[in-house]
Protein backbone atom coordinates (compact mmCIF):
# COMPACT_ATOMS: atom_id res chain seq x y z
CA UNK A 1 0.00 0.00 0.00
CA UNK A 2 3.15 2.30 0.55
CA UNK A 3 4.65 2.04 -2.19
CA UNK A 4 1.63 2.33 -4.21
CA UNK A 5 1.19 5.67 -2.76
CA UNK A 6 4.81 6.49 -3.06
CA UNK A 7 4.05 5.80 -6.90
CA UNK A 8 0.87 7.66 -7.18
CA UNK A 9 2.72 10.73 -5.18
CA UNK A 10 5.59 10.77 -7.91
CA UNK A 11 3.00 10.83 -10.90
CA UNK A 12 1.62 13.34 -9.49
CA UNK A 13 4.99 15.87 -9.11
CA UNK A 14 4.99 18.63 -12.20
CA UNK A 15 7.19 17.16 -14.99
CA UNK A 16 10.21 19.42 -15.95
CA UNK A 17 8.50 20.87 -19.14
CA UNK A 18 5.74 22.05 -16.29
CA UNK A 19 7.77 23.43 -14.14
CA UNK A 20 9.96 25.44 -16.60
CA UNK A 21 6.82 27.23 -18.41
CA UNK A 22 5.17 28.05 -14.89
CA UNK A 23 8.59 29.52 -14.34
CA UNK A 24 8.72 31.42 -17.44
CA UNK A 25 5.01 32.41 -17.19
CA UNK A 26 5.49 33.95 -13.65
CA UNK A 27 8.98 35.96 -14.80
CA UNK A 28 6.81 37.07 -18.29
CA UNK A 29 3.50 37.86 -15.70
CA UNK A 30 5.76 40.26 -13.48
CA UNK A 31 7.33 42.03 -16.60
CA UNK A 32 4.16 42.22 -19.19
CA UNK A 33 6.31 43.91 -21.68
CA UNK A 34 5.09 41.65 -24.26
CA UNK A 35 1.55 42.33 -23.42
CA UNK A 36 0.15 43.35 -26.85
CA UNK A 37 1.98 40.36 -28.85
CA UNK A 38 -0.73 37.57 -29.04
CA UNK A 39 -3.06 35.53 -26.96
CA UNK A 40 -0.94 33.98 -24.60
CA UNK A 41 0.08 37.14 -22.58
CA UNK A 42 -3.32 38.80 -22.37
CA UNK A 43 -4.57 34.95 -20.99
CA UNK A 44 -1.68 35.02 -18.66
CA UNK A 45 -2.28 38.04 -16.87
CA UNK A 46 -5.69 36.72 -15.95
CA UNK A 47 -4.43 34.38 -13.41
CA UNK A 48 -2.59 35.20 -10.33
CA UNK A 49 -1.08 31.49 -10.40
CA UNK A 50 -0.31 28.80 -12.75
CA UNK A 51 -2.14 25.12 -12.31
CA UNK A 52 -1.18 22.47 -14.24
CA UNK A 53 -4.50 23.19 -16.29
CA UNK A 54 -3.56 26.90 -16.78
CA UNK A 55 -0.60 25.90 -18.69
CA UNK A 56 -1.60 23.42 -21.01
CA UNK A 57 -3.80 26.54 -22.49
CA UNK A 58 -1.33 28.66 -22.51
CA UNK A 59 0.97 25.95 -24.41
CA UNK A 60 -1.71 25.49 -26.78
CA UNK A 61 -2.63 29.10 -27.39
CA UNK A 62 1.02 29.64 -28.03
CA UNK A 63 1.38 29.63 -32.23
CA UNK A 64 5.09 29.88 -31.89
CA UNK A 65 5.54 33.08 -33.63
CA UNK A 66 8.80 34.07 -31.59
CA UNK A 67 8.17 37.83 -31.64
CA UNK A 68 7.91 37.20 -27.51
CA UNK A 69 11.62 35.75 -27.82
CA UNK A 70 13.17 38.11 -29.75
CA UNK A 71 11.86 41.40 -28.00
CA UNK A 72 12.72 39.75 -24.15
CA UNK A 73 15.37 41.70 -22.35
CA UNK A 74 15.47 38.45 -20.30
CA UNK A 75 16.03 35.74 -23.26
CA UNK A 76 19.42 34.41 -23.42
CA UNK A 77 22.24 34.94 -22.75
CA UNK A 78 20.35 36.69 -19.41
CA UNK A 79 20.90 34.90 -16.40
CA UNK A 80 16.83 34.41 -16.26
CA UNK A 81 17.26 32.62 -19.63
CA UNK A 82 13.61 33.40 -20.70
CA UNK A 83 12.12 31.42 -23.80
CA UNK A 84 8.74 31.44 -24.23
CA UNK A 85 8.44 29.97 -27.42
CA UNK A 86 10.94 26.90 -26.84
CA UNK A 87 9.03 26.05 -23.54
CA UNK A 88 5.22 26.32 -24.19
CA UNK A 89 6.22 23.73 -27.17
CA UNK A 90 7.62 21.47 -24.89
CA UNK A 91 4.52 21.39 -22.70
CA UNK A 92 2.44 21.63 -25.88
CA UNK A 93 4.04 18.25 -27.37
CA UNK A 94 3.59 16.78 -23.57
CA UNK A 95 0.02 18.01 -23.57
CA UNK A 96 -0.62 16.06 -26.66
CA UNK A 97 0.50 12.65 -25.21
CA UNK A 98 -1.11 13.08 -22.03
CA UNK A 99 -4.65 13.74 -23.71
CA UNK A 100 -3.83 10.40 -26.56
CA UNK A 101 -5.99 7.61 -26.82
CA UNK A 102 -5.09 5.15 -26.33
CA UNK A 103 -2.89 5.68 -23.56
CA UNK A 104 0.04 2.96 -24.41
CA UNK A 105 0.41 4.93 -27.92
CA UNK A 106 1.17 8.23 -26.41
CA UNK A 107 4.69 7.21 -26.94
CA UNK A 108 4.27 7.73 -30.45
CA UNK A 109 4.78 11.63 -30.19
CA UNK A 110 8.49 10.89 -29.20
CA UNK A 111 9.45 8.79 -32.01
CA UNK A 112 6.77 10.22 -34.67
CA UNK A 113 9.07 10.74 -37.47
CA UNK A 114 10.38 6.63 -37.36
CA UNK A 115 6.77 5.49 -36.89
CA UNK A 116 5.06 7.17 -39.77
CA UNK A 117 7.79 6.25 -41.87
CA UNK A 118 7.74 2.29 -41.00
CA UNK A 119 3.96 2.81 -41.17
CA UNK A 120 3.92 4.48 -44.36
CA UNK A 121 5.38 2.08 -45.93
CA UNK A 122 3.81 -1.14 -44.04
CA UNK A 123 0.07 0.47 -45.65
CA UNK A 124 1.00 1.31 -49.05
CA UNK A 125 2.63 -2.34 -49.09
CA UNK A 126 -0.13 -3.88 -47.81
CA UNK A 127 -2.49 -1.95 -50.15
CA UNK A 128 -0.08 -2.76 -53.24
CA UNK A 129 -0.62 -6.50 -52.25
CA UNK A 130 -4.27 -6.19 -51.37
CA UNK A 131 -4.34 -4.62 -55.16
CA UNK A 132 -2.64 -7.80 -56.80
CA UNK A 133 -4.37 -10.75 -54.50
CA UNK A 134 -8.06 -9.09 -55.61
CA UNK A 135 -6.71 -8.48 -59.35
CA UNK A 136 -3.88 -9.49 -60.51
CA UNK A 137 -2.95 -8.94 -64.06
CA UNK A 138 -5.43 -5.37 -62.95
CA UNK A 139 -2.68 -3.39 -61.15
CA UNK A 140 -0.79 -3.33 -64.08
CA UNK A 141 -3.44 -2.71 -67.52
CA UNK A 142 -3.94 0.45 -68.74
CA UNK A 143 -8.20 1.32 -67.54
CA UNK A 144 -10.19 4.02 -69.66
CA UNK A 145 -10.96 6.72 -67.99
CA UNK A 146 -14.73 6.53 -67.63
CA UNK A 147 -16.62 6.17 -64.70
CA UNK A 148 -16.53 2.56 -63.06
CA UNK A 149 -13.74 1.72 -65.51
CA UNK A 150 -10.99 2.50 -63.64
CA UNK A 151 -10.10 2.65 -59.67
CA UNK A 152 -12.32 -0.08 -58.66
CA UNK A 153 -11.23 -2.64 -61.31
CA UNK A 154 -7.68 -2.14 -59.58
CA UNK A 155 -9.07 -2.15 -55.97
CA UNK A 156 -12.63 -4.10 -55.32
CA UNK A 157 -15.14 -0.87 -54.32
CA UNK A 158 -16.10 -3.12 -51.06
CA UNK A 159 -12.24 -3.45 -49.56
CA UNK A 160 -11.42 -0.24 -50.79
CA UNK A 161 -14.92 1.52 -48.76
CA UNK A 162 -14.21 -1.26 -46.00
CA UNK A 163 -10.47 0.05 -45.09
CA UNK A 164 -11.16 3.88 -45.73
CA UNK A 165 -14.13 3.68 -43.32
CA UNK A 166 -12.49 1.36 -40.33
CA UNK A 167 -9.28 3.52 -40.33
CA UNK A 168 -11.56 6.96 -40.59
CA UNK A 169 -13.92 6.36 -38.24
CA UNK A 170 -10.97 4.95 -35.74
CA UNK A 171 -9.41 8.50 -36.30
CA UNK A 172 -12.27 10.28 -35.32
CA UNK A 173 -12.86 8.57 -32.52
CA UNK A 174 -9.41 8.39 -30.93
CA UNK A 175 -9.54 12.28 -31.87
CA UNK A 176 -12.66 12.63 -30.19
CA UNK A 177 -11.69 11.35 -27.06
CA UNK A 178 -8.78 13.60 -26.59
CA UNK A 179 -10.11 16.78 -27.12
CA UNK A 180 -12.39 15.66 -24.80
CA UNK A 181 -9.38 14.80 -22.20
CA UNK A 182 -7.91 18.05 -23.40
CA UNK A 183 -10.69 19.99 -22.34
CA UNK A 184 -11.72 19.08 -19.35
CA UNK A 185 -7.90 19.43 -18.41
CA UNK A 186 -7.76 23.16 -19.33
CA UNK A 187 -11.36 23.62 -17.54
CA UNK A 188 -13.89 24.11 -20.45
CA UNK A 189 -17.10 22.67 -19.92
CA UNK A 190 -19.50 21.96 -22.38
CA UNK A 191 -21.43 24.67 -21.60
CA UNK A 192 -19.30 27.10 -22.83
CA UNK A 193 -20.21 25.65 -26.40
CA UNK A 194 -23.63 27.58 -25.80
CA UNK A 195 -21.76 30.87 -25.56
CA UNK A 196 -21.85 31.66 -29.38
CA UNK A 197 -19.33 34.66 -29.39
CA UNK A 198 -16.26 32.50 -27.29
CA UNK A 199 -16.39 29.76 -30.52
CA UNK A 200 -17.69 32.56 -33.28
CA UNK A 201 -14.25 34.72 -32.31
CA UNK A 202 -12.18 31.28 -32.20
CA UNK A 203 -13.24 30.00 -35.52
CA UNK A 204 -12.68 33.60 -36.44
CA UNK A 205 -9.09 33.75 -35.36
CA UNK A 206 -8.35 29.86 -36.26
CA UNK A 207 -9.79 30.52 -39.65
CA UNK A 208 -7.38 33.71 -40.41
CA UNK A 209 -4.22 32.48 -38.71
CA UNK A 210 -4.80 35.95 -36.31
CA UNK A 211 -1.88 35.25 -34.59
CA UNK A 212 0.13 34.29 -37.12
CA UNK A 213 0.15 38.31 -38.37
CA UNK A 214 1.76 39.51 -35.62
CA UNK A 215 0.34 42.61 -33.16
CA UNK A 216 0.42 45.11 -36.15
CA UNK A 217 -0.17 42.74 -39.09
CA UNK A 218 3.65 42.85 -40.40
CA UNK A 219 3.76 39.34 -39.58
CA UNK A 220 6.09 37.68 -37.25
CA UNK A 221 9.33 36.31 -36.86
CA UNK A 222 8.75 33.62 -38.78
CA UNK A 223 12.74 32.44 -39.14
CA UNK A 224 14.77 35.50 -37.63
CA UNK A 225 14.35 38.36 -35.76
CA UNK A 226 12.62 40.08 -39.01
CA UNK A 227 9.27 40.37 -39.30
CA UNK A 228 7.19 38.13 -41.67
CA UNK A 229 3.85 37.20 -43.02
CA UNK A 230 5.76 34.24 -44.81
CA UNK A 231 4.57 31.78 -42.05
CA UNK A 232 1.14 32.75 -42.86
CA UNK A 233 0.74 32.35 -46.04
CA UNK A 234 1.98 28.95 -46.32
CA UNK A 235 -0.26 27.53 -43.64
CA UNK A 236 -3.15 29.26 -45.00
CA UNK A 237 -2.25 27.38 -48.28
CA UNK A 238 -1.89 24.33 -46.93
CA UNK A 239 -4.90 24.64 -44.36
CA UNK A 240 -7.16 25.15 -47.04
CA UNK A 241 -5.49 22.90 -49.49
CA UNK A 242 -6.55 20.46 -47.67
CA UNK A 243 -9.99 21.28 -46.80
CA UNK A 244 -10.56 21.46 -50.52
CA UNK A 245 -9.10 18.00 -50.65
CA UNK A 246 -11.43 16.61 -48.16
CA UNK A 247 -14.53 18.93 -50.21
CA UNK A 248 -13.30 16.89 -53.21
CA UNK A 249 -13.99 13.77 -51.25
CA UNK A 250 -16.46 14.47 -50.23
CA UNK A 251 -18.35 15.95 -53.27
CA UNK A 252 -17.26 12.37 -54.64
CA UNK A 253 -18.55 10.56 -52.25
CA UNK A 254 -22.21 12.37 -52.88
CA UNK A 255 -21.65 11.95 -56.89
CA UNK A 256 -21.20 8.42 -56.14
CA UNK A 257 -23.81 7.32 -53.14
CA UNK A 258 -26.74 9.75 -54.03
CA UNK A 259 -26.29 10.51 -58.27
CA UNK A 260 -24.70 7.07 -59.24
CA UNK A 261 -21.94 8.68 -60.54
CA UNK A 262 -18.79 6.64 -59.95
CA UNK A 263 -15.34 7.89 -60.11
CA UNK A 264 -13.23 8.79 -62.32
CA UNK A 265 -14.75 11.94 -63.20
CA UNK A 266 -13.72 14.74 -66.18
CA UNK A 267 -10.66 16.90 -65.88
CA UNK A 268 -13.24 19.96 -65.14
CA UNK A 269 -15.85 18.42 -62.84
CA UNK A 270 -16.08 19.75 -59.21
CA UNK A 271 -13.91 16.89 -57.27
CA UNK A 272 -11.37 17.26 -59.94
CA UNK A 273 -11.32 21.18 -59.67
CA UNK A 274 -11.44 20.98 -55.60
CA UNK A 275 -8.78 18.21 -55.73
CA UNK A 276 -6.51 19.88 -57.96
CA UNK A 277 -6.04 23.11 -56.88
CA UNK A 278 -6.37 21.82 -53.00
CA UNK A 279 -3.35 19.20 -53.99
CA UNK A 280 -1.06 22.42 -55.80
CA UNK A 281 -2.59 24.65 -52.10
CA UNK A 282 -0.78 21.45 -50.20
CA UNK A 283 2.30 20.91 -52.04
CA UNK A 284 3.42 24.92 -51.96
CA UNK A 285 2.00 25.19 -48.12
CA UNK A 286 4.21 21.65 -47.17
CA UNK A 287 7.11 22.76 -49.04
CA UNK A 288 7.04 26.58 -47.69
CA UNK A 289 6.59 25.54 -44.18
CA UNK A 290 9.41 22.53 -44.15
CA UNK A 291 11.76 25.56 -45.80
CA UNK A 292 11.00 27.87 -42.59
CA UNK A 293 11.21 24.38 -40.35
CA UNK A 294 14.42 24.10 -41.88
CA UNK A 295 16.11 27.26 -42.37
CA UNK A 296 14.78 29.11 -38.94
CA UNK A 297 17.23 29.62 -35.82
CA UNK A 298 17.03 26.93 -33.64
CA UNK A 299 17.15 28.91 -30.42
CA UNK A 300 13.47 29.99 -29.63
CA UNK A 301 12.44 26.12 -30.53
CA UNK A 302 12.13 22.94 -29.37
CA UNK A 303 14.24 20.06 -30.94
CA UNK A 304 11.87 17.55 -29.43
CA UNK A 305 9.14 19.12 -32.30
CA UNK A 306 11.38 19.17 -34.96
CA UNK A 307 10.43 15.62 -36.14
CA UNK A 308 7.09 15.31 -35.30
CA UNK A 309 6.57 18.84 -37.21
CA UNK A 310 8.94 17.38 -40.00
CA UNK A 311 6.78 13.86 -40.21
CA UNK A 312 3.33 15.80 -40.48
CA UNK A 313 4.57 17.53 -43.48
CA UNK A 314 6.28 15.13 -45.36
CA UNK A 315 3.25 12.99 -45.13
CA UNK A 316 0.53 15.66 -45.95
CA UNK A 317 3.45 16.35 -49.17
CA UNK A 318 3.62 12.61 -50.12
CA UNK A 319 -0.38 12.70 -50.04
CA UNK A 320 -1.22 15.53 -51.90
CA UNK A 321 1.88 15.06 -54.89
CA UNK A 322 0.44 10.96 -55.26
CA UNK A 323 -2.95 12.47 -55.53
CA UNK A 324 -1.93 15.13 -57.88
CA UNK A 325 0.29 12.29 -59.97
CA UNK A 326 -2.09 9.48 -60.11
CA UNK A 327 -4.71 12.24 -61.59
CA UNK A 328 -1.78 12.96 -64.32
CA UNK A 329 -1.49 8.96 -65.14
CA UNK A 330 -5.35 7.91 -64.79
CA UNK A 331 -5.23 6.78 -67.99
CA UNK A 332 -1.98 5.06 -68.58
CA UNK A 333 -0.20 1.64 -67.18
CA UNK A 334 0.60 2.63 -64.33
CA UNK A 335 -2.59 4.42 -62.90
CA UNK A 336 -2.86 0.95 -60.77
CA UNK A 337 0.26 1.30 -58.45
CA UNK A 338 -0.21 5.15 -58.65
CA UNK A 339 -3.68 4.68 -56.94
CA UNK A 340 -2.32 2.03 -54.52
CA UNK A 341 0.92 3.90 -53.38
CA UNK A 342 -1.67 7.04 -53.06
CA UNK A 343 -4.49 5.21 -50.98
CA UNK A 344 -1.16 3.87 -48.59
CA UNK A 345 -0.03 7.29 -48.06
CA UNK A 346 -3.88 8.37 -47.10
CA UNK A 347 -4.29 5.31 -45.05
CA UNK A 348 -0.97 5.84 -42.95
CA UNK A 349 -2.59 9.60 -42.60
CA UNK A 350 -5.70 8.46 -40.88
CA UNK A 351 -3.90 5.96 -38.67
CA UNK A 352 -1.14 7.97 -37.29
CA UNK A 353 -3.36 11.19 -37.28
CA UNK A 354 -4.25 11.17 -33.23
CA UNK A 355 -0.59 10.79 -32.36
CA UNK A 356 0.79 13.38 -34.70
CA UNK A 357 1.09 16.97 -34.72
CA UNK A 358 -2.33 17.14 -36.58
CA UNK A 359 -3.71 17.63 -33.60
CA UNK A 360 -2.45 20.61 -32.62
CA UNK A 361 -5.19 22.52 -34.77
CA UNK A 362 -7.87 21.61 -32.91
CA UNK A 363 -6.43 21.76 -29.71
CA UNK A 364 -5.53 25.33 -30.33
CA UNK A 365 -9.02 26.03 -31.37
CA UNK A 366 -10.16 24.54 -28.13
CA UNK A 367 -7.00 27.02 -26.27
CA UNK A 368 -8.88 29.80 -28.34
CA UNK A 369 -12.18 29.19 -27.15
CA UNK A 370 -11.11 29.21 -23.30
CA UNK A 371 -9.50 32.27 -23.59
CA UNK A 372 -12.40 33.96 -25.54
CA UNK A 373 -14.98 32.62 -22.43
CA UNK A 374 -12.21 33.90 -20.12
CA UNK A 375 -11.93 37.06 -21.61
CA UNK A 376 -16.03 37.53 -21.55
CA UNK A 377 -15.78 36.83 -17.97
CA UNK A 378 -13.43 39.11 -17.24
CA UNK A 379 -15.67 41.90 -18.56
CA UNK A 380 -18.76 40.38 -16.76
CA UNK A 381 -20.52 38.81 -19.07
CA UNK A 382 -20.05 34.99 -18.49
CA UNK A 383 -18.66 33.12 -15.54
CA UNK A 384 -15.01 32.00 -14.84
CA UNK A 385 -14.68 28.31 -16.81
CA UNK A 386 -13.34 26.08 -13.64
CA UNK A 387 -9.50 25.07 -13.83
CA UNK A 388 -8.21 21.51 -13.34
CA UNK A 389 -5.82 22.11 -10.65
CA UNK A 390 -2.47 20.36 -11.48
């Protein structure tokens, strides 16, 4: 019974990421020079101390923009060695493997870069092999492009629907649950969901990357200590490249289940258009942001995100250039190993998308809403959201 409490006791202690951003946020609370730069510092100064809770949404509000780091008189080499940015991302890449589910894959957020490589390849094996054990001779002819002729006489519609659907549906559901976790750890209850300005302003400021602009729109400091909108731009093409992506799915799906129109369809039909110029939005916005990744100082960051961060867009690359190529070779030989390497890539997606950085978006929506309720409350209009005290 001791040493089970002895146990329990040590889970319990702050880890070091913890205890290094309540230090930082109670040096940054004192000063409030950097008041005006984003979200973060205008949600710090409502509290007067710093639960466990309290942290994780102010990790998750933090978009890394580093104008904090490179205005603090305190960042190194001070003695107070101040870095915001650097240590709400470790506690942000904690956050996200406390709130996984399942618990025993939490680990995955440590070694994300190995994993979705092994699994990458594992799925579009196995789909490459599913591919030639249904068809055969199939993966190899050269289809006509006219609807029913091609995809499915590579890959049976049933296995094809039967895969997409298990491994979605698994996604959502392992997403579900920690955002759930996640906020009922920073203190949001569900009835803040009926306070229609908090998630109106945080879809707002989600859907325009607000703090990605900086305090006066010039941007922020995206790789230096210069001021950029560079950042911006190339998450707001591949944001939105990829919701067109899913629209073109989506708009296929309806084509298919409710018209009877199956797949493929004409070079200027709406999931071609949506998928197209999504795929182009995703290549530039992957490419731009692994360049800035890449070529930034390494100072105001964490090293523990670099692969995780590195892994997400390589992936969300490697889906949208085999969409974009097996739409260029529909009609030729090698449309069937096109199609299967592309449905592997989308299938390792799906899978590893709880335990990747993927879910940073809508945990930082969720940050955004808290500190939208918080900052109605502070003028009166709502009450306080409760804190889980850490």
């Amino acid at each position: 019974m001791q040493d089970f409490d002895l146990v329990k006791m040590l889970s319990d202690l702050p880890s070091a990421p913890e205890l290094e951003a309540r230090r930082v946020m109670e040096v940054c609370n004192a000063c409030r020079y950097c008041e005006g730069f984003c979200a973060v510092f205008p949600a710090m100064t409502l509290q007067r101390h710093f639960a466990s809770g309290d942290l994780s949404h102010l990790a998750n509000l933090c978009h890394s923009c580093q104008g904090c780091y490179y205005a603090c008189q305190y960042a190194p080499p001070h003695e107070f060695g101040i870095n915001v940015p650097k240590a709400l991302s470790e506690l942000r890449l904690e956050s996200y493997e406390q709130h996984a589910w399942p618990r025993p894959v939490a680990a995955l957020y440590r070694k994300n870069a190995l994993i979705i490589s092994i699994l990458s390849a594992a799925c579009i094996t196995g789909v490459l092999l599913l591919a030639a054990i249904f068809n055969g001779d199939a993966l190899f002819a050269k289809h006509a492009s006219v609807p029913g002729g091609g995809f499915y006489n590579v890959i049976p519609y049933q296995a094809m629907i039967a895969v997409a659907a298990t491994t979605f549906l698994y996604s959502a559901l392992a997403l579900a649950i920690s955002l759930v976790r996640f906020s009922r750890t920073i203190g949001l209850g569900i009835k803040v969901l009926y306070q229609h300005v908090p998630v109106l302003r945080a879809l707002r400021d989600a859907a325009t990357l607000r703090y990605l602009g900086g305090s006066d729109g010039e941007g922020c400091n995206d790789a230096d200590e210069t001021f950029s909108t560079t950042r911006r731009k190339f998450h707001h093409a591949l944001a939105y490249g990829f919701g067109l992506c899913f629209a073109a799915t989506a708009t296929g799906t309806i084509y298919d289940h409710m018209f009877g129109w199956p797949a493929p369809y004409a070079l200027f039909s709406l999931p071609v258009v949506l998928g197209t110029v999504g795929g182009i939005g995703m290549v530039v916005g992957a490419i731009g942001l692994l360049w800035l990744k890449l070529a930034g100082e390494d100072a105001p960051r964490s090293p523990a995100l670099l692969g995780p961060d590195v892994a997400l867009l390589v992936l969300l690359l490697a889906i949208a250039a085999t969409g974009l190529l097996l739409l260029a070779v529909r009609s030729t030989e090698v449309m069937g190993v096109a199609l299967a390497v592309h449905l592997g890539v989308v299938l390792a997606f799906f899978l590893v998308m709880p335990y990747s950085k993927f879910v940073h978006g809508i945990f930082r929506l969720t940050a955004l809403v808290r500190h939208h309720a918080d900052r109605e409350a502070s003028n009166g209009f709502a009450s306080s959201p409760p804190t889980k005290k850490g």
